[in-house]
Protein backbone atom coordinates (compact mmCIF):
# COMPACT_ATOMS: atom_id res chain seq x y z
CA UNK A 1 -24.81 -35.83 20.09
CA UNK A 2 -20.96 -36.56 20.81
CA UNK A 3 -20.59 -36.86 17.06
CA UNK A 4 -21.83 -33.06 16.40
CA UNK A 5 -20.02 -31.74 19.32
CA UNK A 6 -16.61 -33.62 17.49
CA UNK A 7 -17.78 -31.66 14.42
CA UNK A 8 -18.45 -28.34 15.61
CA UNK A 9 -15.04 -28.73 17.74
CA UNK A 10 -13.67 -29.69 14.55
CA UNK A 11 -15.17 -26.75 12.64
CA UNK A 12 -13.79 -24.55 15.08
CA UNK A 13 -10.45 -25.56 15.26
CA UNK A 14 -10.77 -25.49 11.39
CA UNK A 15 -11.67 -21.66 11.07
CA UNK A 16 -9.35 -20.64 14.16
CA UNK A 17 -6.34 -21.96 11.95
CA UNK A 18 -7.80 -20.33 8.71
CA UNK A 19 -7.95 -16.88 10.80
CA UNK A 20 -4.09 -17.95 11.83
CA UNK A 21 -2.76 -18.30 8.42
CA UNK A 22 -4.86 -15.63 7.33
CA UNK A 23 -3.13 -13.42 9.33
CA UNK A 24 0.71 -14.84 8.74
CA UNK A 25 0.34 -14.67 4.86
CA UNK A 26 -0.64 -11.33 4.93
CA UNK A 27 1.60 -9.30 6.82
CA UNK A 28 5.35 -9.97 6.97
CA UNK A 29 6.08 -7.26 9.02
CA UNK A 30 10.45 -6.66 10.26
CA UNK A 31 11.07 -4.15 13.23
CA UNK A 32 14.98 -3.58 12.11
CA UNK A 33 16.03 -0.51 10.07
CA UNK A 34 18.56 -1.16 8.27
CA UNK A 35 19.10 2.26 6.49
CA UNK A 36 17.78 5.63 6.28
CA UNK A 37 17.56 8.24 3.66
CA UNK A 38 20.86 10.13 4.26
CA UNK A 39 23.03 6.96 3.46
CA UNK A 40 21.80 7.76 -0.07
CA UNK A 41 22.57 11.38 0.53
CA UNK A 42 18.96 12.09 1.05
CA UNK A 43 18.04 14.80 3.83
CA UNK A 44 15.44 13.37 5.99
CA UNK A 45 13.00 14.29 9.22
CA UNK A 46 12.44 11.35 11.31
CA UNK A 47 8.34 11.71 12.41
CA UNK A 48 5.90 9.68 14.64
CA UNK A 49 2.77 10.21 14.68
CA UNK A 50 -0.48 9.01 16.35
CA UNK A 51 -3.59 7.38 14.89
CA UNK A 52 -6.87 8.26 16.28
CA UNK A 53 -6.94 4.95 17.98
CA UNK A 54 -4.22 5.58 20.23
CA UNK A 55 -1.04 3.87 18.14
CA UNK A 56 2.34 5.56 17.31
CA UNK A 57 3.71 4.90 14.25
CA UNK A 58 6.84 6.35 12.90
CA UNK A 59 7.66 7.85 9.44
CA UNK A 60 10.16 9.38 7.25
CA UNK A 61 9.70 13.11 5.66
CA UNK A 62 12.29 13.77 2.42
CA UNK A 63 11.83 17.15 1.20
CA UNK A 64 12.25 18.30 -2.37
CA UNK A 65 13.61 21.97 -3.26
CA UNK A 66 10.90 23.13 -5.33
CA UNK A 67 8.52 20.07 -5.06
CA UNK A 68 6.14 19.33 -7.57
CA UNK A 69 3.63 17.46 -5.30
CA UNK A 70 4.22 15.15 -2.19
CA UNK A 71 3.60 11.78 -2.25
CA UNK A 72 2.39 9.93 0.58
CA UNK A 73 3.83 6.21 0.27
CA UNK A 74 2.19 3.22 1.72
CA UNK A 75 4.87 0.32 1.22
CA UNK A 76 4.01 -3.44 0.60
CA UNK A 77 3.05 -5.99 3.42
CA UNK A 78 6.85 -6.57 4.02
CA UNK A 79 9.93 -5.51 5.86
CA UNK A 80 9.53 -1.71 6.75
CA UNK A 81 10.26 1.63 5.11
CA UNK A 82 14.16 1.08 5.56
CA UNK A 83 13.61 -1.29 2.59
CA UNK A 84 12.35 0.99 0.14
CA UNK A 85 15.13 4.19 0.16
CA UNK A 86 16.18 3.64 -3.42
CA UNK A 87 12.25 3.77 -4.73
CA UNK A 88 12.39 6.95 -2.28
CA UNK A 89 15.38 8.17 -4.27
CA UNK A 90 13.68 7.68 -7.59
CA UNK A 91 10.94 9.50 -6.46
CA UNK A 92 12.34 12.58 -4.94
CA UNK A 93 14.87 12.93 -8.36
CA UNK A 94 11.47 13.58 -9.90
CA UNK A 95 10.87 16.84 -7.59
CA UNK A 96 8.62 15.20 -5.17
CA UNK A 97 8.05 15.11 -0.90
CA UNK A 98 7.99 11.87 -0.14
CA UNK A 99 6.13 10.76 3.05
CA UNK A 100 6.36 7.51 3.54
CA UNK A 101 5.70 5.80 6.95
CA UNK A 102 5.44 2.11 8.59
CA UNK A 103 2.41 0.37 9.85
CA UNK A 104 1.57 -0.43 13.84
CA UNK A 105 3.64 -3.66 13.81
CA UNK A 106 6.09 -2.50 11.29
CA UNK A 107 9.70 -0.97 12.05
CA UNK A 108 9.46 1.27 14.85
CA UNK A 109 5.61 1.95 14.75
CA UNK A 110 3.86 0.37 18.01
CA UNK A 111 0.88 -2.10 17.70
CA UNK A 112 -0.31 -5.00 15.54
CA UNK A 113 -1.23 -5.20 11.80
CA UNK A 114 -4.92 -5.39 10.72
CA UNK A 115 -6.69 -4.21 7.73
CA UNK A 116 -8.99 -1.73 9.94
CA UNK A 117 -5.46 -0.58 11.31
CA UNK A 118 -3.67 0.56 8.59
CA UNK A 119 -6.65 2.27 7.26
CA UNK A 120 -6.03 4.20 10.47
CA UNK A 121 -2.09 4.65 9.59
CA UNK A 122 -2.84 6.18 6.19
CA UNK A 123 -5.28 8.71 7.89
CA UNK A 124 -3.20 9.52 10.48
CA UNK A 125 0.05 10.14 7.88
CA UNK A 126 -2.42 12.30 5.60
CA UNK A 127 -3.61 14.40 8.58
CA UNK A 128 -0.23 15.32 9.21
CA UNK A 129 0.68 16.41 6.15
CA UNK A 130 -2.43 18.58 5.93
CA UNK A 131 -2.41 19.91 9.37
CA UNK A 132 1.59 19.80 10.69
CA UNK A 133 3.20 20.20 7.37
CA UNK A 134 0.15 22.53 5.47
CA UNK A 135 0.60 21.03 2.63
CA UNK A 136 -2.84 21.42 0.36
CA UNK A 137 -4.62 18.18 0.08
CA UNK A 138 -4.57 18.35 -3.96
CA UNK A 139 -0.72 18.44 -3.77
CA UNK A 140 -1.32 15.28 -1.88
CA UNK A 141 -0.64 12.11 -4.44
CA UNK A 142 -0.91 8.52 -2.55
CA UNK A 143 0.91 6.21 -3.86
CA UNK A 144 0.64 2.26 -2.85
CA UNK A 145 2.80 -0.58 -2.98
CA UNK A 146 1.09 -3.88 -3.60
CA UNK A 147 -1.13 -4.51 -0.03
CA UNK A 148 -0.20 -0.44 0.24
CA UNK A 149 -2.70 0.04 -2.59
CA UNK A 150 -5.27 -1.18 -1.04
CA UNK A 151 -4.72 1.23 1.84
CA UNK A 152 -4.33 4.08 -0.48
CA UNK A 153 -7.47 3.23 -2.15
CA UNK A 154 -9.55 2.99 1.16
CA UNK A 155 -7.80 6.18 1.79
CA UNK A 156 -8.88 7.95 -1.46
CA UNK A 157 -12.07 7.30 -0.59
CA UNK A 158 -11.82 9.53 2.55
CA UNK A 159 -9.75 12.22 2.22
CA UNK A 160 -9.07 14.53 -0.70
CA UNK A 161 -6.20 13.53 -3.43
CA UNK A 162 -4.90 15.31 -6.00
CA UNK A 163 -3.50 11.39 -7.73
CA UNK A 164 -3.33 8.10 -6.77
CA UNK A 165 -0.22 5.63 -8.36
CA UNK A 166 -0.89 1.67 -7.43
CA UNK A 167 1.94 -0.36 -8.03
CA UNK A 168 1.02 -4.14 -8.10
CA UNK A 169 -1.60 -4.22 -6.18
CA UNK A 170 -5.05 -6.62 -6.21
CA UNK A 171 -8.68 -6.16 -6.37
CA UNK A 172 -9.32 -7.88 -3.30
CA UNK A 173 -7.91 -10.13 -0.68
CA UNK A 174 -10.71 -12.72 -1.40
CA UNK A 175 -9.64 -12.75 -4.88
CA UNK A 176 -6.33 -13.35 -4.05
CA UNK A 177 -7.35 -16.23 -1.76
CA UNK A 178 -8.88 -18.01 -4.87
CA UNK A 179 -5.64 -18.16 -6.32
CA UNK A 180 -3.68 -19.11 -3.40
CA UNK A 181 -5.86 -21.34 -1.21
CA UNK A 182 -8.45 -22.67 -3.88
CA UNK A 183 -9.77 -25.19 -1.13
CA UNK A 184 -10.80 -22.68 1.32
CA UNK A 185 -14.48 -20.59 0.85
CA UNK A 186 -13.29 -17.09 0.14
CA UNK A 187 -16.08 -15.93 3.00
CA UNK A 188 -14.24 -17.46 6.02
CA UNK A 189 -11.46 -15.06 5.81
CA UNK A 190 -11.54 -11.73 7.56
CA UNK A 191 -9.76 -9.87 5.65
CA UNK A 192 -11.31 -8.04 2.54
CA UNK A 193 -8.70 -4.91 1.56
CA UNK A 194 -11.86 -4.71 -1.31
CA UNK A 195 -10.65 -2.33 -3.62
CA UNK A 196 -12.31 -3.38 -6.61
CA UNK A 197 -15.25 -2.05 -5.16
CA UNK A 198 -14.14 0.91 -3.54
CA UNK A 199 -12.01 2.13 -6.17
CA UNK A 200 -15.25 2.81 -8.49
CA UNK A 201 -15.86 5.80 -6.18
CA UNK A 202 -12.52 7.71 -6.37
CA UNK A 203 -12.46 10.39 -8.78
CA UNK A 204 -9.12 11.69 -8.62
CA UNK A 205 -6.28 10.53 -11.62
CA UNK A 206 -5.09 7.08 -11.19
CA UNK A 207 -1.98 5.50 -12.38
CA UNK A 208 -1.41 1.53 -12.21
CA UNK A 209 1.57 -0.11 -12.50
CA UNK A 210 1.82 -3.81 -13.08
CA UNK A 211 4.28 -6.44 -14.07
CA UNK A 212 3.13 -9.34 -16.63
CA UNK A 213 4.87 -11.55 -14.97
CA UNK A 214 4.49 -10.88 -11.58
CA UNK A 215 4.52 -14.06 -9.38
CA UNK A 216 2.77 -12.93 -6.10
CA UNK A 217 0.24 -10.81 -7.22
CA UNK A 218 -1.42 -12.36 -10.66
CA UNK A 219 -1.52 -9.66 -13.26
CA UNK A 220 -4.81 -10.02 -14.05
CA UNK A 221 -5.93 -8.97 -10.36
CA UNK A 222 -4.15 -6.30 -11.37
CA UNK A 223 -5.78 -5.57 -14.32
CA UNK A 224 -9.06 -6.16 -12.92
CA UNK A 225 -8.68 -3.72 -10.56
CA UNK A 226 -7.73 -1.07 -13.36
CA UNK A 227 -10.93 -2.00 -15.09
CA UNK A 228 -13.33 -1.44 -12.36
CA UNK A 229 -11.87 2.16 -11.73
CA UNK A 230 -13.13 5.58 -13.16
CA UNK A 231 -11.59 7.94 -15.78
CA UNK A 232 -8.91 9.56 -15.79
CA UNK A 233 -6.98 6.33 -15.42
CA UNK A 234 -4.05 5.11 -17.40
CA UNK A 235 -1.99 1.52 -17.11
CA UNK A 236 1.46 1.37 -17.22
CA UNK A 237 2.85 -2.53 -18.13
CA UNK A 238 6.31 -3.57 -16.14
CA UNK A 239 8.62 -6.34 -17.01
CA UNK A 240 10.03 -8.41 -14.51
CA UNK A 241 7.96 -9.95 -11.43
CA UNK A 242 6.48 -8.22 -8.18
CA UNK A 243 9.38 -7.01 -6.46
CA UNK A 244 11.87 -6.19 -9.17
CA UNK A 245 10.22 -4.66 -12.32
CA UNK A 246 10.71 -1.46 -10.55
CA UNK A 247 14.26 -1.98 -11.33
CA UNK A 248 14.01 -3.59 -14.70
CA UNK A 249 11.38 -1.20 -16.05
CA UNK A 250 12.97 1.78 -14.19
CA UNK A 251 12.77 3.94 -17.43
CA UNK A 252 9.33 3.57 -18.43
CA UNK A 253 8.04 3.66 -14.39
CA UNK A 254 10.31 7.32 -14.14
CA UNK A 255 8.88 8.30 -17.23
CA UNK A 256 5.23 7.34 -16.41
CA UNK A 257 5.59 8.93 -12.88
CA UNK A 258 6.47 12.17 -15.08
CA UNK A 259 3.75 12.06 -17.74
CA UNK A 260 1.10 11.71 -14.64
CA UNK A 261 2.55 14.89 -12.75
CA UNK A 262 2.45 16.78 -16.01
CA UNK A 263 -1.13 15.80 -16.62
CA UNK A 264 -2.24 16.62 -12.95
């Protein structure tokens, strides 16, 4: 008897630290901004807004003159908006609103990270848009950064998009747990951020984004993903790895950006 009782103590402990690291590999959240838009000479609103659970999170609003769409930008699983003003730049050079705000737990947005939770972020950003900023929900293109396309996925699945552009992203986090922690069954993690299923239920235009040789999220997630996903859909290839081909391969992402919008 005192040998199963060791065990299940044992077990316990066991799946409490899983849940632990679970948690600590996937979000890498930092509360300091260390920039905004106007230090690029970008004009700016600063916005919070409230998800239907009760959490403020805070977000920027960059305006374009004659704005071909607006895209709503769900960043990576680290730092915090502040951290992505020259991707903002590129963006908004190619005549687009950018919205792009920070998860509960992230810069100045209240509460904790969790995959049900930043579902709720992305809802909450896209219902301002529509209803504050009346902005129709085909001009509406989501756009997510690595663990940020996951959220836009779950998000397309929801709400009405006129595009969706996933940059680096996975098909799921079990996947991704196969590759990092080989030893542990895939099952015991919470976590799912499934988008290779959900993704085979979004019908709007999709453009990917990966690098070849991108060392945190394996490229052929990334591909896999792509495959699983309806028509119209077309893959752009990036050199560099996960966090820099956006700088290396800066001609061929502007120019793929600007093919999609012309095809929308």
């Amino acid at each position: 008897m005192r040998i199963i009782l060791f065990i299940a103590v044992v077990i316990f402990l066991l799946f409490l630290s899983i849940r632990f690291l679970e948690k600590k590999s996937l979000y890498f959240p930092l509360q300091k901004i260390e920039s905004t838009p106007q230090d690029t000479g970008l004009d700016y609103e600063e916005v919070f807004v409230t998800t239907k659970d009760g959490v403020q999170i805070s977000a920027w609003f960059i305006p374009s003159g004659e704005p071909r769409a607006t895209i709503l930008f769900s960043h990576g699983n680290g730092g915090n908006i502040s951290h992505r003003i020259e991707k903002m730049k590129t963006l908004n050079d190619l005549d687009l609103n950018i919205f792009i705000f920070d998860y509960r737990g992230y810069g100045m947005s209240k509460g904790n990270p969790s995959e049900e939770g930043l579902y709720l972020d992305a809802e909450a950003a896209y219902d301002y848009l529509v209803n504050e900023k009346k902005i129709p929900a085909g001009k509406i293109i989501g756009y997510g950064e690595s663990l940020g396309g996951a959220v836009i996925i779950d998000l397309a699945g929801k709400r009405e998009l006129g595009g969706v552009i996933i940059e680096g992203s996975f098909s799921s986090i079990r996947d991704m747990a196969k590759k990092y922690f080989p030893f542990i069954p895939p099952f015991v993690f919470k976590s799912s951020f499934n988008s290779f299923e959900k993704i085979k239920s979004i019908k709007s235009p999709k453009l990917h984004f990966h690098a070849v040789s991108d060392e945190t999220v394996p490229f052929e997630l990334g591909k896999k993903l792509f495959d699983n996903a309806l028509e119209p859909k077309e893959f752009v290839l990036l050199q560099g790895g996960h966090n820099d081909s956006f700088l290396i391969s800066q001609d061929v992402f502007i120019t793929g950006i600007d093919l999609f919008l012309d095809n929308l």
